[in-house]
N, C-alpha and C. Protein backbone atom coordinates (compact mmCIF):
# COMPACT_ATOMS: atom_id res chain seq x y z
N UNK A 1 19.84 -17.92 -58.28
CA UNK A 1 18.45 -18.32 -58.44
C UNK A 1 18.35 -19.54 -59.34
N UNK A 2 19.20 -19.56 -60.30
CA UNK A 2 18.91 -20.22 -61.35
C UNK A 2 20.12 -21.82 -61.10
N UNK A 3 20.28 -21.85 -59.77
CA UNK A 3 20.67 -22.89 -58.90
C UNK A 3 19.71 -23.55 -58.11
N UNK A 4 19.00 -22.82 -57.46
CA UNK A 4 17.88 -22.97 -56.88
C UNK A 4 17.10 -24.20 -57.69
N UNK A 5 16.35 -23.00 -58.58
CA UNK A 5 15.59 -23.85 -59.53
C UNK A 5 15.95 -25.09 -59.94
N UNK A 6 17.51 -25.14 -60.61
CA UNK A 6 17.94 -26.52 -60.63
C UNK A 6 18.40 -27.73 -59.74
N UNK A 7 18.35 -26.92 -58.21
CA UNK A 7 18.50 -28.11 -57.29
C UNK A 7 16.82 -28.47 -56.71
N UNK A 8 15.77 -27.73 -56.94
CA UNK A 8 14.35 -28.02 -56.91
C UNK A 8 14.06 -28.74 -57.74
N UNK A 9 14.22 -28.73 -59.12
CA UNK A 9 13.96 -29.92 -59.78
C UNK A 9 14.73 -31.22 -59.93
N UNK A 10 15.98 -31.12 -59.37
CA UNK A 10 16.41 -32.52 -59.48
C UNK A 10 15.53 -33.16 -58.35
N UNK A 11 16.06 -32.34 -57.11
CA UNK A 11 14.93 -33.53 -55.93
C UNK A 11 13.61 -34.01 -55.79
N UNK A 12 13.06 -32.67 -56.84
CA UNK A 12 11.65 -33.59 -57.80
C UNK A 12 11.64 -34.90 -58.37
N UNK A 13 12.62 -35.33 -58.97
CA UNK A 13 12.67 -35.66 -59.85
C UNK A 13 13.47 -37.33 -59.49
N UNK A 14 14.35 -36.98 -57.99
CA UNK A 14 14.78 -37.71 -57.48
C UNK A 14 13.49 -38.04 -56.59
N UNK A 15 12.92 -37.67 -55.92
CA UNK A 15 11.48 -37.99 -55.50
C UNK A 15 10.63 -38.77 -55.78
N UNK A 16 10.57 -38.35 -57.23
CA UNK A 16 9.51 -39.11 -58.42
C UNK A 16 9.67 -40.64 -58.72
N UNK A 17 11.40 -40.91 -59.07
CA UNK A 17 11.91 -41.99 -59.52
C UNK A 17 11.93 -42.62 -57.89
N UNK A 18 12.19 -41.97 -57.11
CA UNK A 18 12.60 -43.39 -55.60
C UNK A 18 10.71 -43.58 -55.31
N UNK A 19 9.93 -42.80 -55.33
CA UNK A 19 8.40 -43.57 -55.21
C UNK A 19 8.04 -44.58 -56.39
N UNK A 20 8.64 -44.06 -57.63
CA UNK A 20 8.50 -45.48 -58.43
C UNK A 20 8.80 -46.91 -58.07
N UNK A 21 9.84 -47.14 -57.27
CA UNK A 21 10.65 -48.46 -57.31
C UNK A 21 10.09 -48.78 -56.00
N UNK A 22 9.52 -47.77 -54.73
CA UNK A 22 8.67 -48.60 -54.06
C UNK A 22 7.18 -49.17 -53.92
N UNK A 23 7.46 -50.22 -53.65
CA UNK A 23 5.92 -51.23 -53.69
C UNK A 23 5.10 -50.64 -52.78
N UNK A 24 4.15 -49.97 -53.01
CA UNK A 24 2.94 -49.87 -51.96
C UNK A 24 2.88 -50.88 -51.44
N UNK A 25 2.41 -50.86 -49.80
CA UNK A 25 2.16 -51.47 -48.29
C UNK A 25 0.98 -51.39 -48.17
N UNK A 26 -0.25 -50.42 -48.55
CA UNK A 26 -1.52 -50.25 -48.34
C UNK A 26 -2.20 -49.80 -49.27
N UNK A 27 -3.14 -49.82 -49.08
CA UNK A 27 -4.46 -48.93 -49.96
C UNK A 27 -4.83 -47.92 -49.16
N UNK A 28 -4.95 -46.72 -49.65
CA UNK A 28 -5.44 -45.70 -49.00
C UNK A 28 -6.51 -45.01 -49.76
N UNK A 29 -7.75 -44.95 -49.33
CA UNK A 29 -8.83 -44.47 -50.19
C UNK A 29 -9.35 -42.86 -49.29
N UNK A 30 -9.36 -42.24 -49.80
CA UNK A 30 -10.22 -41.23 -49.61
C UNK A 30 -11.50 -40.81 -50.19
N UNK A 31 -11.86 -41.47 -48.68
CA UNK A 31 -13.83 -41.37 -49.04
C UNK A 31 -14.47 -40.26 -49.82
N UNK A 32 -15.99 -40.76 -50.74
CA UNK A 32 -16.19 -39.60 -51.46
C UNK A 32 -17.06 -39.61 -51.04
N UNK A 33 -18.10 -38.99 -51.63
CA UNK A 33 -19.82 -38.43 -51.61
C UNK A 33 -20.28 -40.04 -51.18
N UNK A 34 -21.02 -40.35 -49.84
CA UNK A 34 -21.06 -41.28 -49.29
C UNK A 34 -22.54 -41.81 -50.09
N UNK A 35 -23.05 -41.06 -50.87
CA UNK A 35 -24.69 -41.67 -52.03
C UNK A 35 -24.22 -42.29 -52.83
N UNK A 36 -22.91 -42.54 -53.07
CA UNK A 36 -22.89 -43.10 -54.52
C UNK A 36 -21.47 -44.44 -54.24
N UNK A 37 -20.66 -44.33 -53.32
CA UNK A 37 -19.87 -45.27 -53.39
C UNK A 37 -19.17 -45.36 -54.44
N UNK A 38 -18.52 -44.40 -55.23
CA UNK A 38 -18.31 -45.25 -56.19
C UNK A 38 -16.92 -45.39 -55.84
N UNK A 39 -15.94 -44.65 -55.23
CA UNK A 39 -14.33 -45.22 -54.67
C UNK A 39 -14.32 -46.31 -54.31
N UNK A 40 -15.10 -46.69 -53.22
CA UNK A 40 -15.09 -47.67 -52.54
C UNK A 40 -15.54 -48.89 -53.72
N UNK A 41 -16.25 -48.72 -54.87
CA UNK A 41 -16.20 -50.07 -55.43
C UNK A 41 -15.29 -50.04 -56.19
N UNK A 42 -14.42 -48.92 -57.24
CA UNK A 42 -13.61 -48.86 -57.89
C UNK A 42 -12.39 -49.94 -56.98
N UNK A 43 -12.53 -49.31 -55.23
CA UNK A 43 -11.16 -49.81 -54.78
C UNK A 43 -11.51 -51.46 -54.81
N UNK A 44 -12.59 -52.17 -54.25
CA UNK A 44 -12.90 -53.53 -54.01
C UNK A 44 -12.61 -53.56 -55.72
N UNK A 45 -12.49 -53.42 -56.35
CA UNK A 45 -12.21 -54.22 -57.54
C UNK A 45 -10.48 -54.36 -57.75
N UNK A 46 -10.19 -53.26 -57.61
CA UNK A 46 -8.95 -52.64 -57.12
C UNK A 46 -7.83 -53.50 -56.78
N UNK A 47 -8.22 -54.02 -55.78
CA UNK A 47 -7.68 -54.60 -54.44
C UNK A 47 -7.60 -56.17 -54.85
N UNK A 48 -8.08 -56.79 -55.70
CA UNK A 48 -8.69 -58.23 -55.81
C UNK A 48 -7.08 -57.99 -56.45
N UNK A 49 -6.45 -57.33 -57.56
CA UNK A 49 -4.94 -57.25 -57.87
C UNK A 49 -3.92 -57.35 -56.70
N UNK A 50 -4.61 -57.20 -55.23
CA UNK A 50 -3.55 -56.66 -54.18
C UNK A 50 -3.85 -57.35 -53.11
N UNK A 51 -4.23 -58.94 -52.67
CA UNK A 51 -4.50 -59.55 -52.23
C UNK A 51 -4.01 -59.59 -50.31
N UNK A 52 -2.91 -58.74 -50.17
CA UNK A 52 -2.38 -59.07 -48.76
C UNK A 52 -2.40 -57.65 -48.52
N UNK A 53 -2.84 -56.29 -49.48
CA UNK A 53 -2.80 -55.08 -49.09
C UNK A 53 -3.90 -54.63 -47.76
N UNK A 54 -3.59 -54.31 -46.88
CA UNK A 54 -4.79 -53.55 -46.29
C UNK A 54 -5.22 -52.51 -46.80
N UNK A 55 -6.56 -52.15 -46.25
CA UNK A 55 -7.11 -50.85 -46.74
C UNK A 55 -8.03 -50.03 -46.35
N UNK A 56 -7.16 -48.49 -45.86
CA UNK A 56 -7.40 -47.60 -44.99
C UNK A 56 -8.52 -46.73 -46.08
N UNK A 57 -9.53 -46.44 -45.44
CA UNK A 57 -10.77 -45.74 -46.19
C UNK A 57 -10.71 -44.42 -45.02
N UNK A 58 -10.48 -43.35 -45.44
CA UNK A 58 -10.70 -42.02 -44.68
C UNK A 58 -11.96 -41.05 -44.92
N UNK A 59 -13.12 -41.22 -44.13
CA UNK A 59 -14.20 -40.85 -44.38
C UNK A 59 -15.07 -41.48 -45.28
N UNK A 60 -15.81 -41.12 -45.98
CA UNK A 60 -16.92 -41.77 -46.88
C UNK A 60 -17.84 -41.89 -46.52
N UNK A 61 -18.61 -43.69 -46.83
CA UNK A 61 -19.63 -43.65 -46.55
C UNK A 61 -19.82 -44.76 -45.24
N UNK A 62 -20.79 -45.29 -44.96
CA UNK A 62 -21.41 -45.43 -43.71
C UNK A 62 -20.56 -46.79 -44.00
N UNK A 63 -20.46 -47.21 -42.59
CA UNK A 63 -19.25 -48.73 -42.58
C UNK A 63 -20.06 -49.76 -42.92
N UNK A 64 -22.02 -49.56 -42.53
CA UNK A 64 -22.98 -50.92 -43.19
C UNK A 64 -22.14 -50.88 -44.73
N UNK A 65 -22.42 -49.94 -45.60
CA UNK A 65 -22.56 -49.89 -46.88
C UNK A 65 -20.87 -50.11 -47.06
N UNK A 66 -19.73 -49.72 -46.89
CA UNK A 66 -18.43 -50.15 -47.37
C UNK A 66 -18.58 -51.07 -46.84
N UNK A 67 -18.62 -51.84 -45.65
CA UNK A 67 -18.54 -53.59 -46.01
C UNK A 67 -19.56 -53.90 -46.06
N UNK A 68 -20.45 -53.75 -47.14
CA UNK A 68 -21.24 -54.55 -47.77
C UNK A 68 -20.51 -54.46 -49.61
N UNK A 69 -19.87 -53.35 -49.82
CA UNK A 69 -19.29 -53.36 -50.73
C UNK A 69 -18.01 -54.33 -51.37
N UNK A 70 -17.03 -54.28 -50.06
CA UNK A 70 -16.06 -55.18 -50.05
C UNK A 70 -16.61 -56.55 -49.71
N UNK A 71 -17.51 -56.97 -48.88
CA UNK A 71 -18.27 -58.48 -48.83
C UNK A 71 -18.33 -58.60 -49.90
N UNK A 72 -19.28 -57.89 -50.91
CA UNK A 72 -19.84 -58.26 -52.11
C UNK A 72 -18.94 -58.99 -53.20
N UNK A 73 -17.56 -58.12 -52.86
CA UNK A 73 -16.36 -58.27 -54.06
C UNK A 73 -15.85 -59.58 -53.33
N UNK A 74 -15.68 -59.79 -52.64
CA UNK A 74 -15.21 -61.21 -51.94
C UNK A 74 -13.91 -60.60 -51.54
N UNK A 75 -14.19 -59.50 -50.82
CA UNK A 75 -12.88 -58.97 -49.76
C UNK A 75 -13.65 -59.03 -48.58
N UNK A 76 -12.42 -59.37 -47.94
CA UNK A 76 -12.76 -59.80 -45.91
C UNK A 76 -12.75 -58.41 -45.64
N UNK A 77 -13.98 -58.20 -44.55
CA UNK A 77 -13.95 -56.96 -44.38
C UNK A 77 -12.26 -56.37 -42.99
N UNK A 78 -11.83 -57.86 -42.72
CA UNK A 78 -11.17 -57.84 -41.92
C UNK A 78 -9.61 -57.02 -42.20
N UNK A 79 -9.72 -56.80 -43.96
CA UNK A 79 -8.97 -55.79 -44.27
C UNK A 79 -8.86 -54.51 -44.13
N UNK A 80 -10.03 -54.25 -43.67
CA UNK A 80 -10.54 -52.68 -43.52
C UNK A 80 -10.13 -51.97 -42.63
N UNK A 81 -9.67 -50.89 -42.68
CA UNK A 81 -9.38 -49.69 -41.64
C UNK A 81 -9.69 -48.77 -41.75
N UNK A 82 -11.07 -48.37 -41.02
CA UNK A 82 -11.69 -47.30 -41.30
C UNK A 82 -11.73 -46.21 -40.41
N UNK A 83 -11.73 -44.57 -41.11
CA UNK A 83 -11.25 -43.77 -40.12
C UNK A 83 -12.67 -42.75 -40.29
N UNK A 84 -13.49 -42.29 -39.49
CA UNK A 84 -14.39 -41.58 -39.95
C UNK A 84 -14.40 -40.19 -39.24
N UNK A 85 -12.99 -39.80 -39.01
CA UNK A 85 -12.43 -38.63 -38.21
C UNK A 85 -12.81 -37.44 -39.28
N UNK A 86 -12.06 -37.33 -40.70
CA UNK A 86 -11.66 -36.67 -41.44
C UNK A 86 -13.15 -35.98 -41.85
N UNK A 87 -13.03 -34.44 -42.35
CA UNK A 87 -14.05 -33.85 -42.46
C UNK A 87 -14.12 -33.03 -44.41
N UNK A 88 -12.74 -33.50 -44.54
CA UNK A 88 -12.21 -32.42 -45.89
C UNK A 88 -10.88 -33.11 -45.89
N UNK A 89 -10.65 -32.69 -47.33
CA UNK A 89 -9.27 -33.48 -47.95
C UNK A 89 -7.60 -33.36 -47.36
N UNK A 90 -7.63 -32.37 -46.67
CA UNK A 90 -6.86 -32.59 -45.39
C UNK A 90 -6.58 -33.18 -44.36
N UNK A 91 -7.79 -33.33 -44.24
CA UNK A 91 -8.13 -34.43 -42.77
C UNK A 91 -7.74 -35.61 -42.97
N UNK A 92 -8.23 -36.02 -44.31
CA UNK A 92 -8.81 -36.96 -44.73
C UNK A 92 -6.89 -37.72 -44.66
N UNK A 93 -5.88 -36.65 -44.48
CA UNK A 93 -4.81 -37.14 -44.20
C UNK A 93 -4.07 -36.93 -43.11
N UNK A 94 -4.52 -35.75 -42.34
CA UNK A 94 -4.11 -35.83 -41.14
C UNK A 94 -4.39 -36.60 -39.77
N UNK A 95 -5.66 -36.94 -40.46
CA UNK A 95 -6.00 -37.85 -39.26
C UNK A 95 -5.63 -39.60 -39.18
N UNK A 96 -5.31 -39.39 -40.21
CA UNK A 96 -4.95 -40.91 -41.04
C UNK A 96 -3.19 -41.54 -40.19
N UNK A 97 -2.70 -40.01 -40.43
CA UNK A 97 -0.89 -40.34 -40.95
C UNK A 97 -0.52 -40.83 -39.65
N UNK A 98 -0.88 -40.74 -38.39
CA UNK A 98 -0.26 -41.60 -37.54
C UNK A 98 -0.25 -43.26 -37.25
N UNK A 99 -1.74 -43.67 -37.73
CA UNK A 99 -1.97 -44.41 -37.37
C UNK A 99 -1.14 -45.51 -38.90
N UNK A 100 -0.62 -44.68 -39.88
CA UNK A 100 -0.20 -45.23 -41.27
C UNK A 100 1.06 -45.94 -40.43
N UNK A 101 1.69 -44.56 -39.71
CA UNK A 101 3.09 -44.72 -39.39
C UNK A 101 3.24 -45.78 -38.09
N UNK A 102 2.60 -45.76 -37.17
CA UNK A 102 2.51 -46.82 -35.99
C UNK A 102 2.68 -48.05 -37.08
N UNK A 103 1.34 -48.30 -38.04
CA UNK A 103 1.58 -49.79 -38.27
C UNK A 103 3.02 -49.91 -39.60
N UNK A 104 3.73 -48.81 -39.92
CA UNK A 104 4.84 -48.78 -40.25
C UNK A 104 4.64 -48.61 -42.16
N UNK A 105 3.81 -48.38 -42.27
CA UNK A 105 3.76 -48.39 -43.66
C UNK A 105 4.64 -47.18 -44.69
N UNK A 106 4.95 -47.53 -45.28
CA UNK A 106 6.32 -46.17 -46.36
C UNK A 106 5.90 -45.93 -47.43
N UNK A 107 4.66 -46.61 -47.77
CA UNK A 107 4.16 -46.34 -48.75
C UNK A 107 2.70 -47.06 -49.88
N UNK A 108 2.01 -46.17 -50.27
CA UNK A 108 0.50 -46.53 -50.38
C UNK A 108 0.46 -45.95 -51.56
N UNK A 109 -0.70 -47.27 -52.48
CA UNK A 109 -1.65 -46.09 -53.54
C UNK A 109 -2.83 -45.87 -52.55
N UNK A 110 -2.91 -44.71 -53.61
CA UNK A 110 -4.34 -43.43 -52.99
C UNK A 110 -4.91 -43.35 -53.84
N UNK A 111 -5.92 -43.85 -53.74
CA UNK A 111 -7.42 -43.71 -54.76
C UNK A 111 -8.17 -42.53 -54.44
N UNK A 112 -8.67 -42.07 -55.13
CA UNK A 112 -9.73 -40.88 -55.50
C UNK A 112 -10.01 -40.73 -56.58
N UNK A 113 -10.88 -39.85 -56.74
CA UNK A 113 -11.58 -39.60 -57.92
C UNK A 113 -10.75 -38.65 -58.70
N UNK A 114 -10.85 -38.96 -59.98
CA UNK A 114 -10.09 -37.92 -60.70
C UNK A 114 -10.10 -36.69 -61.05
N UNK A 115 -10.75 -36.11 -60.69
CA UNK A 115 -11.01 -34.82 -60.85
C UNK A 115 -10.76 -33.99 -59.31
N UNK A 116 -10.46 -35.03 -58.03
CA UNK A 116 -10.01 -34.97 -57.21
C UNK A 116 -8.34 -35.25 -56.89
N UNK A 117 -7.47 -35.63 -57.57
CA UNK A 117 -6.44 -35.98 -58.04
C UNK A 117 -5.60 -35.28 -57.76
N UNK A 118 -5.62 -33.96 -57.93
CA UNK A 118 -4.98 -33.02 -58.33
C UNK A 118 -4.60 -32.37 -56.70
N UNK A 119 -5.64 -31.80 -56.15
CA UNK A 119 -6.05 -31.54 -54.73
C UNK A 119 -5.20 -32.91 -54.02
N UNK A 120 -5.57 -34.16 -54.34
CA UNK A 120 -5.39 -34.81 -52.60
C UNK A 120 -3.35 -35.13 -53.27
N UNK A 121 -3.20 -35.34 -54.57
CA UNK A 121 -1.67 -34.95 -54.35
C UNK A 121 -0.61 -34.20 -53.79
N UNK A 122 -0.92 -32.44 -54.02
CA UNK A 122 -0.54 -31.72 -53.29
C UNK A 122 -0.48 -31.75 -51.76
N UNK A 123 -1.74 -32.33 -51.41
CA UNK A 123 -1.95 -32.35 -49.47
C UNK A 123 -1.32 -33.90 -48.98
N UNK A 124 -1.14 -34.96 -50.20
CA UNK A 124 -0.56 -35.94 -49.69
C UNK A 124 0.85 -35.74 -49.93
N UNK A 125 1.47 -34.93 -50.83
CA UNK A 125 2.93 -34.74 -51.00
C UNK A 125 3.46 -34.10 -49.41
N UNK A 126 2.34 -33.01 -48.79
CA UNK A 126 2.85 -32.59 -48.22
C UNK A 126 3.00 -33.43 -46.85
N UNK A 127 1.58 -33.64 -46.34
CA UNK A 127 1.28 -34.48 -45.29
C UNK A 127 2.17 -36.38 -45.26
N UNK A 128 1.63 -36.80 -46.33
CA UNK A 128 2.33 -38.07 -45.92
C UNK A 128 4.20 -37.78 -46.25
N UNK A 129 4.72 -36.85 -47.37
CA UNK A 129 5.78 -36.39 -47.41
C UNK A 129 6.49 -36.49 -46.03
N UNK A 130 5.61 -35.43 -45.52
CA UNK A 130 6.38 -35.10 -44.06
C UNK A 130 7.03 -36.35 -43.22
N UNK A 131 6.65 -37.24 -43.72
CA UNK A 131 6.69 -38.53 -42.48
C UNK A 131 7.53 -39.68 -43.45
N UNK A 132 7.71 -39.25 -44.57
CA UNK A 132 8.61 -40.20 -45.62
C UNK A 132 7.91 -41.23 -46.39
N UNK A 133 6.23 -41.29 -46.33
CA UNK A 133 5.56 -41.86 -46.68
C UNK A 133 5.07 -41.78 -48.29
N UNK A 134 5.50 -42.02 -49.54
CA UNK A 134 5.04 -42.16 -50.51
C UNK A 134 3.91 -42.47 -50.85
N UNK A 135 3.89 -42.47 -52.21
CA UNK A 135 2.26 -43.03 -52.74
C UNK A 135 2.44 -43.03 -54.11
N UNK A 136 1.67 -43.87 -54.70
CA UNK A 136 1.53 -44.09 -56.14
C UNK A 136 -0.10 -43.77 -56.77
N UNK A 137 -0.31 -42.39 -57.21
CA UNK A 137 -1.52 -42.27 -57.42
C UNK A 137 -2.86 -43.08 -58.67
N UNK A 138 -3.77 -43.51 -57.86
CA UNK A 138 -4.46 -44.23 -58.68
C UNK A 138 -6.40 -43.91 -59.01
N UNK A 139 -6.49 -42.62 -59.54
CA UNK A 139 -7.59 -41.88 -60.46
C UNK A 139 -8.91 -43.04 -60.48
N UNK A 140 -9.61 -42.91 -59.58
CA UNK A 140 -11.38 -43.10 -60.02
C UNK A 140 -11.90 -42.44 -61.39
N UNK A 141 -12.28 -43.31 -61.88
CA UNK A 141 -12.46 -42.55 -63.36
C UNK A 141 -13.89 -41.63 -63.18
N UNK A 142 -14.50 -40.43 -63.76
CA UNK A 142 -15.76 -40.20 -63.68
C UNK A 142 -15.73 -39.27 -64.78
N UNK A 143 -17.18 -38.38 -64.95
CA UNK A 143 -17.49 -37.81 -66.05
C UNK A 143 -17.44 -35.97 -65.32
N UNK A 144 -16.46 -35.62 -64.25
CA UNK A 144 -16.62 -34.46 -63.79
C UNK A 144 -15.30 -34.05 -64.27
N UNK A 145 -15.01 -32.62 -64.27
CA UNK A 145 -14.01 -31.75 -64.75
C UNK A 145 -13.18 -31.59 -63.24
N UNK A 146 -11.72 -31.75 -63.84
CA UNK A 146 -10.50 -31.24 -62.69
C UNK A 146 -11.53 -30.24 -61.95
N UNK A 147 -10.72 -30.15 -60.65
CA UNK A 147 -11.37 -28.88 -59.36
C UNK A 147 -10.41 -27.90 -59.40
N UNK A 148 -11.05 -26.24 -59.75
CA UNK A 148 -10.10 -25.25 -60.02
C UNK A 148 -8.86 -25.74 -59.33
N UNK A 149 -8.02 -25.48 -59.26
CA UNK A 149 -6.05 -24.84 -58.81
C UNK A 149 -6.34 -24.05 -57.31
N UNK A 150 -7.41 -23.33 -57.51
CA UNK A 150 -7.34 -22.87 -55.83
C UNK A 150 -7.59 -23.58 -54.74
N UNK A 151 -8.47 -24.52 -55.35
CA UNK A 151 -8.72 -25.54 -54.30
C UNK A 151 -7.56 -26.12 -53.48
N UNK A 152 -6.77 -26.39 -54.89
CA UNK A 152 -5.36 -27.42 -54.50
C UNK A 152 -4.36 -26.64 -53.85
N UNK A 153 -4.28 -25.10 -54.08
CA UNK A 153 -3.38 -24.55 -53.28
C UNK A 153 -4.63 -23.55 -52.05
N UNK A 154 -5.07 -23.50 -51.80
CA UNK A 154 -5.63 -23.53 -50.18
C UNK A 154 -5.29 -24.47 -49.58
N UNK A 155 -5.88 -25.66 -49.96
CA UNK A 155 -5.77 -26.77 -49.19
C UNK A 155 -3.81 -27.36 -48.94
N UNK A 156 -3.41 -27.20 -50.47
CA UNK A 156 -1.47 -26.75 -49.79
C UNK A 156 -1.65 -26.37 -48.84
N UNK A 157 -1.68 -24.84 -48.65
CA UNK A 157 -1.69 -24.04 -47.66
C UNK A 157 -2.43 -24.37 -46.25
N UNK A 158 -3.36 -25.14 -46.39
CA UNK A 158 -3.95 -26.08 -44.90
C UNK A 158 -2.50 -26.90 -44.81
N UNK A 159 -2.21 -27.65 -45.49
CA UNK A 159 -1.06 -28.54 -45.10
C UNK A 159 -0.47 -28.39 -44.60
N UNK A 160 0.42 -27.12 -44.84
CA UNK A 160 1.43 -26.71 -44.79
C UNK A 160 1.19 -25.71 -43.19
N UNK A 161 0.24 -25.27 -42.66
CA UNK A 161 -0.28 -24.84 -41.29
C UNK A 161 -0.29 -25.99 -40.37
N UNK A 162 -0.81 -26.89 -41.17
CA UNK A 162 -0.83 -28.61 -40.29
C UNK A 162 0.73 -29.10 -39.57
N UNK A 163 1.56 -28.94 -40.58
CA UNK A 163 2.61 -29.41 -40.77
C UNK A 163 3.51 -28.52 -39.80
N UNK A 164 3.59 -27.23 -39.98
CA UNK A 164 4.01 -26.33 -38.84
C UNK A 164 3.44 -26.38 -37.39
N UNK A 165 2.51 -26.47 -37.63
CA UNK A 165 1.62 -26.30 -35.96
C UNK A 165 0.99 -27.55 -35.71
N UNK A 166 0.59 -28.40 -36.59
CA UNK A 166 0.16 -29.63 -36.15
C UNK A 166 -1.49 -28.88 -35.97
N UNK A 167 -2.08 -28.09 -36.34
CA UNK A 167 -3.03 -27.25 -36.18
C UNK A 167 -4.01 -27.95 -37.63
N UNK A 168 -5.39 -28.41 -37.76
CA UNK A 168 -6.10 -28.59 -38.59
C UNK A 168 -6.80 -27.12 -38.74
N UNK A 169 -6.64 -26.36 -39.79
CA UNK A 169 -7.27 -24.98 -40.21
C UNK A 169 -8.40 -25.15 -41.04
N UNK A 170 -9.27 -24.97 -40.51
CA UNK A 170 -10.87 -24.74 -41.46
C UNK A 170 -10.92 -23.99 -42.62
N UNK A 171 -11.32 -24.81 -43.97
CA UNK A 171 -11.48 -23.97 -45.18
C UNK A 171 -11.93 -23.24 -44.84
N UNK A 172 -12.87 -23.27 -44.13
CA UNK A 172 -14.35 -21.76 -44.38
C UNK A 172 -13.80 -20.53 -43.90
């Protein structure tokens, strides 16, 4: 057992350090509460650091209002890849990950909100994991508290049904 454990944490750990040394290829935002925008401006500010990044927005808010957001910042909206499939923080990667992998990407920061952080890590370790796709996580700042632990392991557990069956499973 106590092999186990120590060959689980090295490949953690070996995990951890090989997503460090690669350069994100994209922006990947996962849309929030579509009244308030505030990902989407965190990312247009974001992005002005990341000049040749594209950037995949999964759900959110209405495409008038994100490119009027990125216009505003003096990003071409011609960067944009918007997916308005996703229904919940699962989706919000399953519906995404093929179209990541067609245009070949290995690796993305993922914006969200921080108190959302916690949740879309676990479902992106698992989901973009699956496909060898990294990420470097990058926290929307706000004034809300982390989302219980069950959240983050249900929604594991969606992943991980996804990932076996290719099956999207409904929280409810």
């Amino acid at each position: 057992m106590l092999i186990l454990i120590l060959l689980y944490v090295w490949s953690t750990y070996n995990k951890e350090i090989k997503a460090q040394s690669v350069v994100p290829q994209a922006v990947l935002v996962l849309g929030g509460s579509s009244q308030y925008l505030e990902r989407e401006k965190f990312t247009a500010k974001f992005v002005r650091q990341h000049p040749n990044l594209p950037i995949w927005i999964t759900g959110g808010s209405p495409k008038t209002s994100t490119e009027q957001v990125f216009t505003e910042a003096g990003i071409s909206p011609k960067r944009l890849y918007l997916d308005y499939e996703a229904v919940d923080t699962v989706t919000n990667f399953t519906t995404i990950i093929d179209d990541l992998e067609f245009h070949g990407i290995k690796s993305v920061y993922l914006i969200t909100s921080d108190f959302h952080m916690r949740r879309a890590t676990v479902v992106g370790e698992i989901v973009l994991g699956s496909r060898g796709i990294t990420f470097k996580s990058i926290p929307v700042p706000s004034d809300k508290p982390p989302e219980p632990i069950q959240k983050s392991v249900r929604d594991g557990a969606r992943a991980l049904v996804w990932l076996a069956t290719g099956f999207n499973v409904s929280k409810r």
